[in-house]
N, C-alpha and C. Protein backbone atom coordinates (compact mmCIF):
# COMPACT_ATOMS: atom_id res chain seq x y z
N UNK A 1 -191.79 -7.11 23.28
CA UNK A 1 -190.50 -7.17 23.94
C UNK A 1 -189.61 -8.17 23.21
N UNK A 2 -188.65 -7.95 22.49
CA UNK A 2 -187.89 -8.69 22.03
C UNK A 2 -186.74 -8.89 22.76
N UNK A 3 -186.40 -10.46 23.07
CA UNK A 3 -185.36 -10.87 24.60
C UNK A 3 -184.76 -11.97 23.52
N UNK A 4 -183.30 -11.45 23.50
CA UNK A 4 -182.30 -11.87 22.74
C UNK A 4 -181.74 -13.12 23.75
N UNK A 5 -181.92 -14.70 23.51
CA UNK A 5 -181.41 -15.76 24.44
C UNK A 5 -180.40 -16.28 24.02
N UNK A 6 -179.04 -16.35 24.89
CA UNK A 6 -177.97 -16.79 24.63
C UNK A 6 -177.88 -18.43 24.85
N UNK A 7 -177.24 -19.29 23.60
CA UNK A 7 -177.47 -20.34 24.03
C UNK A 7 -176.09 -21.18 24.20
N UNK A 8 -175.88 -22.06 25.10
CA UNK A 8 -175.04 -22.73 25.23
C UNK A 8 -174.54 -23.82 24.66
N UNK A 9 -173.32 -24.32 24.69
CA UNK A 9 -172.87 -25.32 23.47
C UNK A 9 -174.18 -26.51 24.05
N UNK A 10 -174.64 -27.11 23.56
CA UNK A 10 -175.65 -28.31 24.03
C UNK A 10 -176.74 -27.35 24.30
N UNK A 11 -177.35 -26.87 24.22
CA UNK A 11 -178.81 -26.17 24.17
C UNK A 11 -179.17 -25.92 22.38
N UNK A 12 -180.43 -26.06 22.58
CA UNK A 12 -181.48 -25.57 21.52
C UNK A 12 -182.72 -25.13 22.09
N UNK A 13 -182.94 -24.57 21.21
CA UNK A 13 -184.31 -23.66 22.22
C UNK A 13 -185.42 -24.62 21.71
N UNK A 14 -186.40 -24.92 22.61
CA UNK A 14 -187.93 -25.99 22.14
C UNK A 14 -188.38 -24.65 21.30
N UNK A 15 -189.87 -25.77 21.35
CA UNK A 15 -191.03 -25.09 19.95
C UNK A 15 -191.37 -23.63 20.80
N UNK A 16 -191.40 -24.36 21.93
CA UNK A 16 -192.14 -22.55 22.68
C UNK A 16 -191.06 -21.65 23.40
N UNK A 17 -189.55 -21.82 22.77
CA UNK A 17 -188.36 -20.62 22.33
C UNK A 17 -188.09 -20.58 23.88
N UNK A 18 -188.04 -21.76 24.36
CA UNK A 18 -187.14 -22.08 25.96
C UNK A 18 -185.97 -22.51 25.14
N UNK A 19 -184.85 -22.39 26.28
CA UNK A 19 -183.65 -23.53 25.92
C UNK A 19 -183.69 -24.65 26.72
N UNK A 20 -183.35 -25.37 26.11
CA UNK A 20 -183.41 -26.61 26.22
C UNK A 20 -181.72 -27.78 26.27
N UNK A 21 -182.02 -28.66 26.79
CA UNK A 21 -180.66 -29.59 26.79
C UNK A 21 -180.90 -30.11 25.11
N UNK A 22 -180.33 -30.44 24.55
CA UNK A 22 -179.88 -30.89 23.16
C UNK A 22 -178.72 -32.06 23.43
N UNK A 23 -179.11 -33.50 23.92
CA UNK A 23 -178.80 -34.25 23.94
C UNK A 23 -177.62 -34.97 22.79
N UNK A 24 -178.23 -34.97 21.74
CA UNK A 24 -177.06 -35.13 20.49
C UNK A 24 -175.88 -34.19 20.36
N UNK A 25 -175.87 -32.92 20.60
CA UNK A 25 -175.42 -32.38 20.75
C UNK A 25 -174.29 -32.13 22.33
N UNK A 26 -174.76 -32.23 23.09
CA UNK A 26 -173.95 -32.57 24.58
C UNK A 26 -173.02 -34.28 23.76
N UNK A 27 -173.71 -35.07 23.39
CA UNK A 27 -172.80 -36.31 23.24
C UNK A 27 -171.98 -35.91 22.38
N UNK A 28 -171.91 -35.43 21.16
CA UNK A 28 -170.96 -34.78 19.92
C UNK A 28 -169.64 -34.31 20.53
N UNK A 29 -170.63 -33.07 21.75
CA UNK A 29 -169.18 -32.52 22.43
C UNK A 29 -168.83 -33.47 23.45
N UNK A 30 -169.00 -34.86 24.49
CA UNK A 30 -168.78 -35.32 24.94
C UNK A 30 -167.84 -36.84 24.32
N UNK A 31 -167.95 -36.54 23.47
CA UNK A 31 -168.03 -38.24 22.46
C UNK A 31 -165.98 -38.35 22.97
N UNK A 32 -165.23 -37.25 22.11
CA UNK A 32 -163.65 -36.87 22.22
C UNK A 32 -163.46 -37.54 23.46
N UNK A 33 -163.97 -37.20 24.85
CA UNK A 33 -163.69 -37.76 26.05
C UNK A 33 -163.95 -38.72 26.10
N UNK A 34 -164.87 -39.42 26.10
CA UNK A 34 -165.09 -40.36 26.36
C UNK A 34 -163.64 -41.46 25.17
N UNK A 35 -163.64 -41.39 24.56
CA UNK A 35 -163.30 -42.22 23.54
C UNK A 35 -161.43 -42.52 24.50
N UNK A 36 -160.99 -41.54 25.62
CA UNK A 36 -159.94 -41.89 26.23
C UNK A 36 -159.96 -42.25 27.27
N UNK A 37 -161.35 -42.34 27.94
CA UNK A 37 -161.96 -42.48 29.16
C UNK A 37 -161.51 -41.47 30.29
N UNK A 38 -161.24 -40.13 29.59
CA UNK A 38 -161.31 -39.07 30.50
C UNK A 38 -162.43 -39.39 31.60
N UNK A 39 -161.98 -37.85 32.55
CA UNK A 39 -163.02 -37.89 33.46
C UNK A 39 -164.02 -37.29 33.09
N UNK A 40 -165.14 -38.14 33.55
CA UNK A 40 -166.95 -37.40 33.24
C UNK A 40 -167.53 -37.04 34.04
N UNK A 41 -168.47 -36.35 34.25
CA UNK A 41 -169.52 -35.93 34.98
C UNK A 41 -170.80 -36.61 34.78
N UNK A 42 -171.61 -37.19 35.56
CA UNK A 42 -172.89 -37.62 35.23
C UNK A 42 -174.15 -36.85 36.35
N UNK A 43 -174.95 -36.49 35.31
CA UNK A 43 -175.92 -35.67 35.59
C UNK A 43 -177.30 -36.22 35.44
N UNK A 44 -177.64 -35.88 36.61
CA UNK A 44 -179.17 -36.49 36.33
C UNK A 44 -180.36 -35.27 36.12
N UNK A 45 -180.91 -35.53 35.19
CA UNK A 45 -182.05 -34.64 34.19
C UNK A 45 -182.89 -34.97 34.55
N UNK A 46 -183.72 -35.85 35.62
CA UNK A 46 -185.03 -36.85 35.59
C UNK A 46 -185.44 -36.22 36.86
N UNK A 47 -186.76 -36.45 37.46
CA UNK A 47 -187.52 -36.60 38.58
C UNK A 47 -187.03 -37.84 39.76
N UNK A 48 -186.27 -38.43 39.38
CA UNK A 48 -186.04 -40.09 39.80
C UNK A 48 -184.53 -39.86 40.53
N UNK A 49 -184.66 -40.29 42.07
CA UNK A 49 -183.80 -39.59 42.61
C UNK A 49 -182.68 -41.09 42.35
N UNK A 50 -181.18 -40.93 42.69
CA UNK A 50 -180.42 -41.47 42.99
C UNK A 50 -179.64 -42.48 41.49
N UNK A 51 -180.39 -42.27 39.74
CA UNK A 51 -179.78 -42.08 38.96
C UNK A 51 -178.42 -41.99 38.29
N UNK A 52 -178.18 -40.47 38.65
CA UNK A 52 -176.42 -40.15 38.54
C UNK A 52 -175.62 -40.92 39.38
N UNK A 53 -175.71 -41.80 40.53
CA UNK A 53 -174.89 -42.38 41.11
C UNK A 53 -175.03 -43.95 40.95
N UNK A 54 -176.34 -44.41 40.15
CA UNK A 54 -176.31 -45.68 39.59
C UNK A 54 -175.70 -45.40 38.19
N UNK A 55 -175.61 -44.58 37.44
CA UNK A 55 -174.34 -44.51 36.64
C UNK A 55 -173.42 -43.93 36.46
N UNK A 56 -172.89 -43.46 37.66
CA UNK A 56 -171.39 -43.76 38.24
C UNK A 56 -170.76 -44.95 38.56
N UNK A 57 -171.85 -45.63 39.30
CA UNK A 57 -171.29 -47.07 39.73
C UNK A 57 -171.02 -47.87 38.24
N UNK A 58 -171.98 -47.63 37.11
CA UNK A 58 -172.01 -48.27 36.04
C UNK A 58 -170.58 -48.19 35.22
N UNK A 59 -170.62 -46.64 35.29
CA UNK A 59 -169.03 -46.39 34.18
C UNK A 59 -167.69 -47.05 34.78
N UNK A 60 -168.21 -46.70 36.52
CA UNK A 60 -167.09 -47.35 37.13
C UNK A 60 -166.58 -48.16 37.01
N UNK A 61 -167.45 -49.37 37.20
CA UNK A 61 -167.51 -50.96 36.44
C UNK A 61 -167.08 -51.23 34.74
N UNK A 62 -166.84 -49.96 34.32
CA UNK A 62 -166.39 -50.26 32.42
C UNK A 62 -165.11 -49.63 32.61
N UNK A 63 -164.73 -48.85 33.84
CA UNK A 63 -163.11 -48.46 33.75
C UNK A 63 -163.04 -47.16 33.55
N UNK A 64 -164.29 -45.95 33.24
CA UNK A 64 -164.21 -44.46 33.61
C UNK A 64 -163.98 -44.14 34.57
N UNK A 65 -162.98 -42.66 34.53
CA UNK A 65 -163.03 -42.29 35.57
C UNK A 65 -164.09 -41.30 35.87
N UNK A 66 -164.98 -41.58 37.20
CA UNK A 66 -166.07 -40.08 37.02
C UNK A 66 -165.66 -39.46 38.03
N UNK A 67 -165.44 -37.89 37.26
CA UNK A 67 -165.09 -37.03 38.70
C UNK A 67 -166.49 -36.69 39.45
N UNK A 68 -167.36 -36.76 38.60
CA UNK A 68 -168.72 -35.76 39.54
C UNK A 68 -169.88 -36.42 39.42
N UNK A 69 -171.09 -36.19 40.08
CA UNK A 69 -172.27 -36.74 40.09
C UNK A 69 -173.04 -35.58 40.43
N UNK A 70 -174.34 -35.33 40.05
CA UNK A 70 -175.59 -34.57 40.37
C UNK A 70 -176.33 -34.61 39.80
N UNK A 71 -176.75 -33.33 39.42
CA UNK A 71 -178.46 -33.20 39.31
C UNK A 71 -178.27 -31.72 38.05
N UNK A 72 -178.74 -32.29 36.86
CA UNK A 72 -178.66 -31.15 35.69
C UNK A 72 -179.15 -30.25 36.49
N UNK A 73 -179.49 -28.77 36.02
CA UNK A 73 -179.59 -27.68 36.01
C UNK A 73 -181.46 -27.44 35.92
N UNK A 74 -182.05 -28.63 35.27
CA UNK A 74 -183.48 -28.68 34.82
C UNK A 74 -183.30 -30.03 34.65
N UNK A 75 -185.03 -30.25 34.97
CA UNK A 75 -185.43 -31.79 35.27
C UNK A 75 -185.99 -31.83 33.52
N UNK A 76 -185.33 -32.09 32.49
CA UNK A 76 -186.06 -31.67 31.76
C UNK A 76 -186.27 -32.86 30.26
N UNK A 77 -185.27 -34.41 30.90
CA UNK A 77 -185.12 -35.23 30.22
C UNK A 77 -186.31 -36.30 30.00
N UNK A 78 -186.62 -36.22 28.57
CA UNK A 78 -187.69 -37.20 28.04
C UNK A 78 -187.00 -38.36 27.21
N UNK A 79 -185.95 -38.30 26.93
CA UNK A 79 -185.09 -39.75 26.65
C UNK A 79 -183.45 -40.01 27.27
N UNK A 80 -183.12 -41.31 27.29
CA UNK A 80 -181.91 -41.38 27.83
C UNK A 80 -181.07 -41.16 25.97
N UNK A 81 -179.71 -41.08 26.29
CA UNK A 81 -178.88 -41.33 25.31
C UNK A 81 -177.51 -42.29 25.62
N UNK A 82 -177.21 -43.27 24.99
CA UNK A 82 -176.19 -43.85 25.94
C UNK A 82 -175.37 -44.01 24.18
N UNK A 83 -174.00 -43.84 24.72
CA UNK A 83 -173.00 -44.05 24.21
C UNK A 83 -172.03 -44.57 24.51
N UNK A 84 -171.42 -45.83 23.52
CA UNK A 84 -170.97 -46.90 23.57
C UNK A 84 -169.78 -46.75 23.03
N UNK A 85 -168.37 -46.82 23.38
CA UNK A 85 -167.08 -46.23 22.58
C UNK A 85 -166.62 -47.26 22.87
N UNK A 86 -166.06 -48.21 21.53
CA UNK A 86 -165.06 -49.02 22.36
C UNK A 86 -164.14 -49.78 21.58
């Protein structure tokens, strides 16, 4: 069965041809915003509840504006990435 997977800007597919979040890639396309302190979204990828809203409070405190908070799409994060614009 050959199943043609469409991937999204920030996805790469892992070794065993899932898609996957692509972290460097989400920041690349996120980096432009940030750098005016547009509004962000923070998403939490982890098992660990309440996350996305300890960094909301965080950006808050540096002067972002965040429009949104939740919960990625898949729990599927094995490192943080933080980016520093300033």
């Amino acid at each position: 069965m050959d199943t043609h997977i469409i991937l999204l800007p920030g996805q790469r597919l892992s070794p065993r041809g899932r898609p996957r979040l692509d972290y460097a890639a989400v920041a690349g396309l996120a980096f432009p915003f940030m750098l005016n302190s547009a509004v962000q979204a923070v998403l939490n990828a982890t098992d660990t509840s309440g996350l996305a809203s300890t960094g909301r409070t965080a950006l808050q405190n540096k002067g972002v504006r965040v429009s949104a908070v939740g919960d990625a799409l898949a729990n599927q994060a094995t490192t943080t990435t933080v980016i520093q614009a300033t």
